[in-house]
Protein backbone atom coordinates (compact mmCIF):
# COMPACT_ATOMS: atom_id res chain seq x y z
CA UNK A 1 35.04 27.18 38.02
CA UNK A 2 33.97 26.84 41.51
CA UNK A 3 30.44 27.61 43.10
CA UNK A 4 30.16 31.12 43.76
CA UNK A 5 27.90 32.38 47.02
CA UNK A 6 25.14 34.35 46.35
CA UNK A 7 25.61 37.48 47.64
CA UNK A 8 22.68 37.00 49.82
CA UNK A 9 24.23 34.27 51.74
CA UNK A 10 27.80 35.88 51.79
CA UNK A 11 28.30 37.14 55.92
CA UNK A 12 31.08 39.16 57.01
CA UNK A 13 33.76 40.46 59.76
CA UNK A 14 33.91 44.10 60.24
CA UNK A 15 37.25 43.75 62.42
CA UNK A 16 39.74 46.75 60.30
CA UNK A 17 39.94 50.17 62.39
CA UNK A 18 37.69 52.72 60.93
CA UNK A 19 40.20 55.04 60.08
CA UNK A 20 40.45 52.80 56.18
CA UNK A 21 38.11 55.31 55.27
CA UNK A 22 40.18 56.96 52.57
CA UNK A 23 41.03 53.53 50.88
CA UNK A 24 37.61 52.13 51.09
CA UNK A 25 37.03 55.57 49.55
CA UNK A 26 38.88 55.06 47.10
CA UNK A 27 36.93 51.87 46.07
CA UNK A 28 33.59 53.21 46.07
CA UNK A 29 34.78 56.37 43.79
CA UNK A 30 36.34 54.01 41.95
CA UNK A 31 33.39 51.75 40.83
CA UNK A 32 31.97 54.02 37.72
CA UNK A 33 35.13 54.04 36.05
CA UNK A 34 35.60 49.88 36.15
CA UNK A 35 31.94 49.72 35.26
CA UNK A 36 32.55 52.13 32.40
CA UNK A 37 35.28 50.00 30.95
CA UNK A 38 34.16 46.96 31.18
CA UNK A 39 31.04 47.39 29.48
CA UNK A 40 31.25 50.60 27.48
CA UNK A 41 33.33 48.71 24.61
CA UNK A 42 30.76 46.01 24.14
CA UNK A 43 28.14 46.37 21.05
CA UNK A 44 24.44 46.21 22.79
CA UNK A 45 23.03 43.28 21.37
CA UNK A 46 25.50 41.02 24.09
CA UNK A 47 25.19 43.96 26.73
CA UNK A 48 21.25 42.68 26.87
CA UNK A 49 21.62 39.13 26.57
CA UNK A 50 20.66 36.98 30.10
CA UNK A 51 22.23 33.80 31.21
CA UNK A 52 19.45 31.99 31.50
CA UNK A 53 17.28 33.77 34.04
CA UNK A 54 20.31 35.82 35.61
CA UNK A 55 20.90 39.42 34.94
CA UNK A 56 22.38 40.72 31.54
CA UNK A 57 25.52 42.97 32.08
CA UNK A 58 23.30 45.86 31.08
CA UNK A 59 21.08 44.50 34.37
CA UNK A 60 24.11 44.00 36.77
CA UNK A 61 24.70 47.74 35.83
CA UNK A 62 21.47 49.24 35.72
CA UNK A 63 21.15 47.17 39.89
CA UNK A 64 24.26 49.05 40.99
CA UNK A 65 23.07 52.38 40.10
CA UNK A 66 19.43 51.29 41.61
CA UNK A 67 20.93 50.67 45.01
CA UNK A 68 22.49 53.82 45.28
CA UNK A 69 19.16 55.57 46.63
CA UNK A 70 19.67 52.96 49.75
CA UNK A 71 23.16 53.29 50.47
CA UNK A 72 21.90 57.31 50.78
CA UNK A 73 19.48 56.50 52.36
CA UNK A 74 21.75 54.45 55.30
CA UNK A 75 23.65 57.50 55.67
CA UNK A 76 21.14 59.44 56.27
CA UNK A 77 20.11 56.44 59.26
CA UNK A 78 23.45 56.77 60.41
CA UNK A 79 23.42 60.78 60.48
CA UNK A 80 20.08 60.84 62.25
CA UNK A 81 21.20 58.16 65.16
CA UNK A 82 19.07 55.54 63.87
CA UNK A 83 19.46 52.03 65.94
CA UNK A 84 18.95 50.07 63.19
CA UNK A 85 19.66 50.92 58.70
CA UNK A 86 16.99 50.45 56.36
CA UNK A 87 16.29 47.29 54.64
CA UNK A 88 17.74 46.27 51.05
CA UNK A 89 14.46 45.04 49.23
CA UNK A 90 15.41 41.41 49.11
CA UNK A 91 13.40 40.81 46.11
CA UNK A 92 15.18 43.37 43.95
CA UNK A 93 11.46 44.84 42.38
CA UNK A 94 13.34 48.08 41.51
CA UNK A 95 15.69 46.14 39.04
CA UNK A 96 13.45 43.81 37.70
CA UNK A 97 10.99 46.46 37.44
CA UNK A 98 13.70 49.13 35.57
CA UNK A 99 13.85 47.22 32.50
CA UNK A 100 17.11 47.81 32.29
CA UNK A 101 17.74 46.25 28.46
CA UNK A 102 15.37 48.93 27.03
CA UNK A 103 17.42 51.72 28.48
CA UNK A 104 20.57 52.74 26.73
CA UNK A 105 23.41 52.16 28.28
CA UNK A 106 24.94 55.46 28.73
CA UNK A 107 22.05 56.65 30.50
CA UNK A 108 22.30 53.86 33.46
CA UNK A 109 26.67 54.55 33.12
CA UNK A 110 26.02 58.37 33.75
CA UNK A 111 23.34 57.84 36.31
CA UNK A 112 25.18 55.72 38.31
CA UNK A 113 28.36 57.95 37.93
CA UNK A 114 26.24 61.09 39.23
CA UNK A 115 24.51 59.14 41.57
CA UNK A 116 27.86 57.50 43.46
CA UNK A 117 29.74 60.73 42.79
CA UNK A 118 27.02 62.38 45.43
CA UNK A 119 27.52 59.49 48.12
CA UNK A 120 31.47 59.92 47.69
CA UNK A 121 31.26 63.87 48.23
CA UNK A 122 28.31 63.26 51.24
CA UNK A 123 31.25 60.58 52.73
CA UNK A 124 34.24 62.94 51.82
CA UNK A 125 32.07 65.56 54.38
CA UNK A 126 32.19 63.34 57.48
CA UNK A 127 34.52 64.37 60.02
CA UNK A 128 36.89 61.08 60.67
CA UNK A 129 35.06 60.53 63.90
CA UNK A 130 31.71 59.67 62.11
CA UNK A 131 33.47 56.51 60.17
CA UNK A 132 33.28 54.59 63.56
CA UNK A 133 29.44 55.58 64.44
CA UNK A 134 27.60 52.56 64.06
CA UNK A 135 23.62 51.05 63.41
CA UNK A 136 22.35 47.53 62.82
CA UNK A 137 22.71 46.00 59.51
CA UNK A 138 19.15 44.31 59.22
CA UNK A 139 19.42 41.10 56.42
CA UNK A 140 23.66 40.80 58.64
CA UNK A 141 22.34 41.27 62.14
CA UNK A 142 24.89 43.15 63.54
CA UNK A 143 26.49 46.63 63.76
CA UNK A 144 27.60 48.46 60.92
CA UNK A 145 30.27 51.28 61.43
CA UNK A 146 29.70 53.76 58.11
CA UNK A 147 33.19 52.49 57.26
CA UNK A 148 31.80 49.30 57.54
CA UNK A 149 28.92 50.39 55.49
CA UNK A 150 31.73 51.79 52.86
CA UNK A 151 33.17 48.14 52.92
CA UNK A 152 30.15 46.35 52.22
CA UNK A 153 28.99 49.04 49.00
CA UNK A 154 32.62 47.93 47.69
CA UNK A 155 32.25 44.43 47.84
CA UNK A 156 28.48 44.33 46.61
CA UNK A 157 30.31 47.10 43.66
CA UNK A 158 32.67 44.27 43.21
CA UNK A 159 30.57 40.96 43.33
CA UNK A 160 28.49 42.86 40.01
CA UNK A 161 31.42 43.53 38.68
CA UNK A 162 32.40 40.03 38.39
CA UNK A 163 29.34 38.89 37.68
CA UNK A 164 29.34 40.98 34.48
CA UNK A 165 33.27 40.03 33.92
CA UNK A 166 31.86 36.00 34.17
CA UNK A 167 29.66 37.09 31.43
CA UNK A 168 31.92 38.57 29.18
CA UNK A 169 34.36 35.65 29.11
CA UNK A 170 31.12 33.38 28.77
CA UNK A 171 30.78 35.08 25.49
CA UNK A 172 34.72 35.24 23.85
């Protein structure tokens, strides 16, 4: 299998018109039902177990629904005119803090359901015009239209989700 890039190193080019919205929606609404069946099937004792020092799949899950309080929070940047989004804490404390592997697993799957479900019905609210207002990405260093913003919550949905699908096959 080839090297993977971290997702910290991964850049990107924001260069589709903004009015994708409804399939990027699509995506992000998306994400708690793939999450769901990928792990849902799977008996506990191999939903907590790390590779190595990397995330379990019960971690990669319990992260996505962690970082849903600052993809909010970047819409509420981009609905007050803010120059620049919040930062992502680089360090991840908030995971690694969670304990994740303690918690059962329905409670992160129906936290992070409830918790996307409110970013998809904030997003669904936006007139189509807002999808093209823009604000610096910090860690990227460049704008970030909300459907840009949309774009990047899908691929960081989807990098997890292959994490934990890497996982999975590491254990058949």
């Amino acid at each position: 299998m080839p090297a993977r890039v971290k997702w910290t190193d991964r850049s990107f080019i924001f260069d589709f018109p903004s009015d994708l919205y409804p399939e990027l929606m699509e995506r992000i609404r998306g994400t708690p039902a793939r999450l769901d069946e990928r792990v849902r099937p799977l008996p506990r004792h191999l939903l907590t177990v790390r590779d190595g020092v990397r995330w379990s799949m019960q971690e990669h899950a319990g992260h996505l629904m962690d970082l849903e309080a600052l993809w909010m929070g970047r819409m509420d940047d981009f609905e007050s005119g803010a120059e620049a989004l919040r930062a992502a804490d680089m360090t991840n404390a908030k995971t690694h803090d969670a304990n994740h592997n303690a918690q059962d697993i329905e409670a992160i799957l129906t936290g992070f359901r409830v918790q996307r479900l409110a970013l998809v019905k904030r997003l669904e609210g936006l007139p189509p015009e807002s999808f093209a207002q823009a604000a610096l990405h910090p860690r990227l260093n460049q704008p970030l239209r909300v459907c840009d913003h949309m774009y990047f919550i899908a691929e960081h949905d989807d990098y997890h989700l292959a994490r934990i699908t890497e996982l999975v096959q590491n254990i058949g």
